[in-house]
N, C-alpha and C. Protein backbone atom coordinates (compact mmCIF):
# COMPACT_ATOMS: atom_id res chain seq x y z
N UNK A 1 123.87 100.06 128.59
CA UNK A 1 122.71 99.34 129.08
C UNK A 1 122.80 99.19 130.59
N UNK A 2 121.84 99.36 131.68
CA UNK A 2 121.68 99.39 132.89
C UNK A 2 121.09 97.96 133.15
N UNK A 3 122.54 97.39 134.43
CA UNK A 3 121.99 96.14 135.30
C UNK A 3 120.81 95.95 135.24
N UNK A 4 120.14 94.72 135.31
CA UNK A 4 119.03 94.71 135.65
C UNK A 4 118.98 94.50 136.97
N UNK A 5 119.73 94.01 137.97
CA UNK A 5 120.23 93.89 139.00
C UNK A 5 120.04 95.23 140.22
N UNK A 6 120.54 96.35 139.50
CA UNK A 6 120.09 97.52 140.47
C UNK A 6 119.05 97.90 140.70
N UNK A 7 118.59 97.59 139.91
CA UNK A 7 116.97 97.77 139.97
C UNK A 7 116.21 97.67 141.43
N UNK A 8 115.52 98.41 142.38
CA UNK A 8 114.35 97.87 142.94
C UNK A 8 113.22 97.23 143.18
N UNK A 9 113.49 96.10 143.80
CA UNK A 9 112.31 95.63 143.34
C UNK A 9 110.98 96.00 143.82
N UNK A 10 109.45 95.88 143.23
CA UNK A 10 108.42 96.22 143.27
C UNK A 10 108.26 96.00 144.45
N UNK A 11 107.44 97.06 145.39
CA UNK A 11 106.81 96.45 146.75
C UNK A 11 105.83 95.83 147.33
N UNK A 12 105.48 95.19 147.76
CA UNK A 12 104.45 94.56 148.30
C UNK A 12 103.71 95.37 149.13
N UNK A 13 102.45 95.33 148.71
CA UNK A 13 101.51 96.46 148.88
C UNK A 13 100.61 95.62 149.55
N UNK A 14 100.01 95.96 150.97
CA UNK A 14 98.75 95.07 151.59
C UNK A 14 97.39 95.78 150.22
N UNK A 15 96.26 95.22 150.63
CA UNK A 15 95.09 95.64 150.58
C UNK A 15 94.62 96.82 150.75
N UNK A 16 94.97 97.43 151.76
CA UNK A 16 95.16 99.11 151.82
C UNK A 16 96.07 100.37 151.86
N UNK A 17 97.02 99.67 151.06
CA UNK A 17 97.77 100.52 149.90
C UNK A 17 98.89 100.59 151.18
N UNK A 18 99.18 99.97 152.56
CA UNK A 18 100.38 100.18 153.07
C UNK A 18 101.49 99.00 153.04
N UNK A 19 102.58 99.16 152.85
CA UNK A 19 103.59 98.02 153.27
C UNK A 19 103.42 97.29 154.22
N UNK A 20 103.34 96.16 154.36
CA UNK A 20 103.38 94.97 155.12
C UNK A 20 104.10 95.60 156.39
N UNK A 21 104.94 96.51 156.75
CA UNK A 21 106.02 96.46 157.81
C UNK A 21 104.98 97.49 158.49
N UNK A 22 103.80 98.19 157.87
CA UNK A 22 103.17 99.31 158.41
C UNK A 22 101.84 98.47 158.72
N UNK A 23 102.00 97.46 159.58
CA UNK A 23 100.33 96.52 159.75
C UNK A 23 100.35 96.84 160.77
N UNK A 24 99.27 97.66 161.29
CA UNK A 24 98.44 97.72 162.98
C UNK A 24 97.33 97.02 163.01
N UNK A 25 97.23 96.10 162.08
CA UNK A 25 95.68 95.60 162.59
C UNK A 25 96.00 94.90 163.89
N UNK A 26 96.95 94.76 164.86
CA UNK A 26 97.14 94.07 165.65
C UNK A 26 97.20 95.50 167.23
N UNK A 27 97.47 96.95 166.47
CA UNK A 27 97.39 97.83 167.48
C UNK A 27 95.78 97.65 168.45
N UNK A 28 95.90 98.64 169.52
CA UNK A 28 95.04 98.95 170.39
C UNK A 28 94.61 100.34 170.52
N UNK A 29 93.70 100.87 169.58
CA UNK A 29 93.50 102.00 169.94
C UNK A 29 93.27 102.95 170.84
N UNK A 30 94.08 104.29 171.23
CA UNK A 30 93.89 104.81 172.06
C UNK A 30 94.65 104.25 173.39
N UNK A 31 95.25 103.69 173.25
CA UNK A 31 96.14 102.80 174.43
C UNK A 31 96.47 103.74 175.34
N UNK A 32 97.19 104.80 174.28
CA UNK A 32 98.63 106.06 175.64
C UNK A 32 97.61 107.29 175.52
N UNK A 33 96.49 107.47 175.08
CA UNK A 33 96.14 108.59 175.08
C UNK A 33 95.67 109.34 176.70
N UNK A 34 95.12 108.31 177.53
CA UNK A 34 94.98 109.09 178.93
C UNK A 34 96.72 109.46 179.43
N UNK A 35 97.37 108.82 179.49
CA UNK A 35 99.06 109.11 179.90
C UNK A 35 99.68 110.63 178.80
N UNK A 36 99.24 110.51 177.25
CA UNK A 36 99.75 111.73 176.97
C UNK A 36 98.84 112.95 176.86
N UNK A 37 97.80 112.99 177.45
CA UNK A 37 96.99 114.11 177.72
C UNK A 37 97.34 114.46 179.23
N UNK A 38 98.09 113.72 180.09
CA UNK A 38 98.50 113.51 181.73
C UNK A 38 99.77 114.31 181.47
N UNK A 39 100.31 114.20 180.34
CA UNK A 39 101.87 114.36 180.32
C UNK A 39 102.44 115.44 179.22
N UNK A 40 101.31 115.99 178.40
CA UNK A 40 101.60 117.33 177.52
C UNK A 40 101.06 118.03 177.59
N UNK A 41 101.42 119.25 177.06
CA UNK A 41 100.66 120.84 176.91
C UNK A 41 101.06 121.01 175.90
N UNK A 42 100.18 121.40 174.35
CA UNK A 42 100.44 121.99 173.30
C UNK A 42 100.08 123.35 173.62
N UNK A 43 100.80 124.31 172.80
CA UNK A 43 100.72 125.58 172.81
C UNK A 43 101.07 125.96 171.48
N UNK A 44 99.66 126.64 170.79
CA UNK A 44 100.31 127.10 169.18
C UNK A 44 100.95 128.41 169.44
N UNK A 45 101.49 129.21 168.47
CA UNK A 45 102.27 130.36 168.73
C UNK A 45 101.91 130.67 167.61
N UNK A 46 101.84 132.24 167.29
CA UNK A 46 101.12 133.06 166.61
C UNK A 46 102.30 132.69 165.16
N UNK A 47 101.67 132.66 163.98
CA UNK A 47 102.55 132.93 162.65
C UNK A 47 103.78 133.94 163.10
N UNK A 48 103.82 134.77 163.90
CA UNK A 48 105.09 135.91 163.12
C UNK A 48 105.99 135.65 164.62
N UNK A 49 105.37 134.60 165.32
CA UNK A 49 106.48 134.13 166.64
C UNK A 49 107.21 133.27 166.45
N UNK A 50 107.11 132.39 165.35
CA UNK A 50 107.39 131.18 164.75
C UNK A 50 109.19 131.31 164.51
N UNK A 51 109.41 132.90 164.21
CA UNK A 51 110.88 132.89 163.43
C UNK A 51 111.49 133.11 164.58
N UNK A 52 110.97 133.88 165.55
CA UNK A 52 112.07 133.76 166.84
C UNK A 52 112.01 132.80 168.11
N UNK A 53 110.83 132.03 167.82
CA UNK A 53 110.98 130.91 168.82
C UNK A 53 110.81 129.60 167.73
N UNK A 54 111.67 129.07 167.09
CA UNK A 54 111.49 128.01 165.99
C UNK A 54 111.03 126.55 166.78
N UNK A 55 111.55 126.31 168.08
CA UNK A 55 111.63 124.76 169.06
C UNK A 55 110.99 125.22 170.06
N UNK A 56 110.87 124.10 170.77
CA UNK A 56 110.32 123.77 172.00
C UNK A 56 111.22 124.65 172.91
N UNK A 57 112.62 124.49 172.64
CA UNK A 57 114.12 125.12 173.81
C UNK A 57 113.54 126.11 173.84
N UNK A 58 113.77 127.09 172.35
CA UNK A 58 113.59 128.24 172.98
C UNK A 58 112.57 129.35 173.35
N UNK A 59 111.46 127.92 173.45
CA UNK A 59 110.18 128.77 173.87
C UNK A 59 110.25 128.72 175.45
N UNK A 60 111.10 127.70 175.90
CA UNK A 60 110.74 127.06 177.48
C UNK A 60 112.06 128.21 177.64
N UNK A 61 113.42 128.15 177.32
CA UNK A 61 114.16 129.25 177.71
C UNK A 61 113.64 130.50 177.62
N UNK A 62 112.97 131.05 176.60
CA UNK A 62 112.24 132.39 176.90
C UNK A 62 111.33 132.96 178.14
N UNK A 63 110.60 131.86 178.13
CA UNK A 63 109.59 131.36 179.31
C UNK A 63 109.79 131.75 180.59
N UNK A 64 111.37 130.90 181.10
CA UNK A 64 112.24 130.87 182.05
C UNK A 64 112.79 132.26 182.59
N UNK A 65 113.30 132.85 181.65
CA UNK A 65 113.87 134.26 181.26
C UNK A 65 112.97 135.39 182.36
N UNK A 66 111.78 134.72 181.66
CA UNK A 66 110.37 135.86 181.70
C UNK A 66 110.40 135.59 183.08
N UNK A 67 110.28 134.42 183.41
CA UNK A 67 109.72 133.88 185.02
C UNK A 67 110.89 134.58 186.21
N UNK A 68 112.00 134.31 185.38
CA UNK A 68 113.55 134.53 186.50
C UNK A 68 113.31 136.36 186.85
N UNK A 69 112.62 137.33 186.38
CA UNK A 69 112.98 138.29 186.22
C UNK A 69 111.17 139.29 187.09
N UNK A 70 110.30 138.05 186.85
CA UNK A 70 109.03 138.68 186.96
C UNK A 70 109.34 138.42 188.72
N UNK A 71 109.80 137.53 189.08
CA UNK A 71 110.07 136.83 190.31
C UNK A 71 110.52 137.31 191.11
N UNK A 72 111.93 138.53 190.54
CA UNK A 72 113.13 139.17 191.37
C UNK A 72 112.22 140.63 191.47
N UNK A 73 111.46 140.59 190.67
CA UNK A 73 111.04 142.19 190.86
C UNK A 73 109.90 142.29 191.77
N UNK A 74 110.23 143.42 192.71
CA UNK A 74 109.46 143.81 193.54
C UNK A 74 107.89 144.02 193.25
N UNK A 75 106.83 144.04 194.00
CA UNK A 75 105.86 143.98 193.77
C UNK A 75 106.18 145.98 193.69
N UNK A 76 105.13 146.09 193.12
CA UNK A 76 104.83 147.94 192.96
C UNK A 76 103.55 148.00 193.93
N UNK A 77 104.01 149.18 195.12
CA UNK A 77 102.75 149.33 195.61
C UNK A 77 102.24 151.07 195.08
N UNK A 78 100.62 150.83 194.94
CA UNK A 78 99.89 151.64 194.47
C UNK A 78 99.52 152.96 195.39
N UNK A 79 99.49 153.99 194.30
CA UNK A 79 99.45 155.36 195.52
C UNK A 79 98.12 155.98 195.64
């Protein structure tokens, strides 16, 4: 026979189905949104780029790579 003791007890559910510890009726909407539109760049990446750039690192190290190399090379002049 199992404790009754281990048991979990039931949670307390607000009115709209979230836990008490998840209450924003006290948030401010939209508060950080001018600061994180100031402060990010999303960039999607195609489905089949996904397996060789999985993070953020090694999209910005690739990036870098590209930049360190486009930089050192001479311009080509045209004939």
């Amino acid at each position: 026979m199992k404790d009754a003791s281990l048991k979990k007890p039931p949670s307390k559910r607000t009115a709209s189905g979230t836990s008490p510890e998840y209450d924003f009726s006290g948030g401010i909407r939209g508060k950080y949104v001018d600061r994180y539109r100031r402060g990010t760049n999303v960039v999607l990446l195609d489905p089949e780029l996904t397996e060789a750039f999985p993070d953020s690192k090694s999209v910005n190290d690739a990036l870098r790579a590209l930049l360190a190399i486009a930089t050192r090379a001479e311009p080509r002049k045209r004939s």
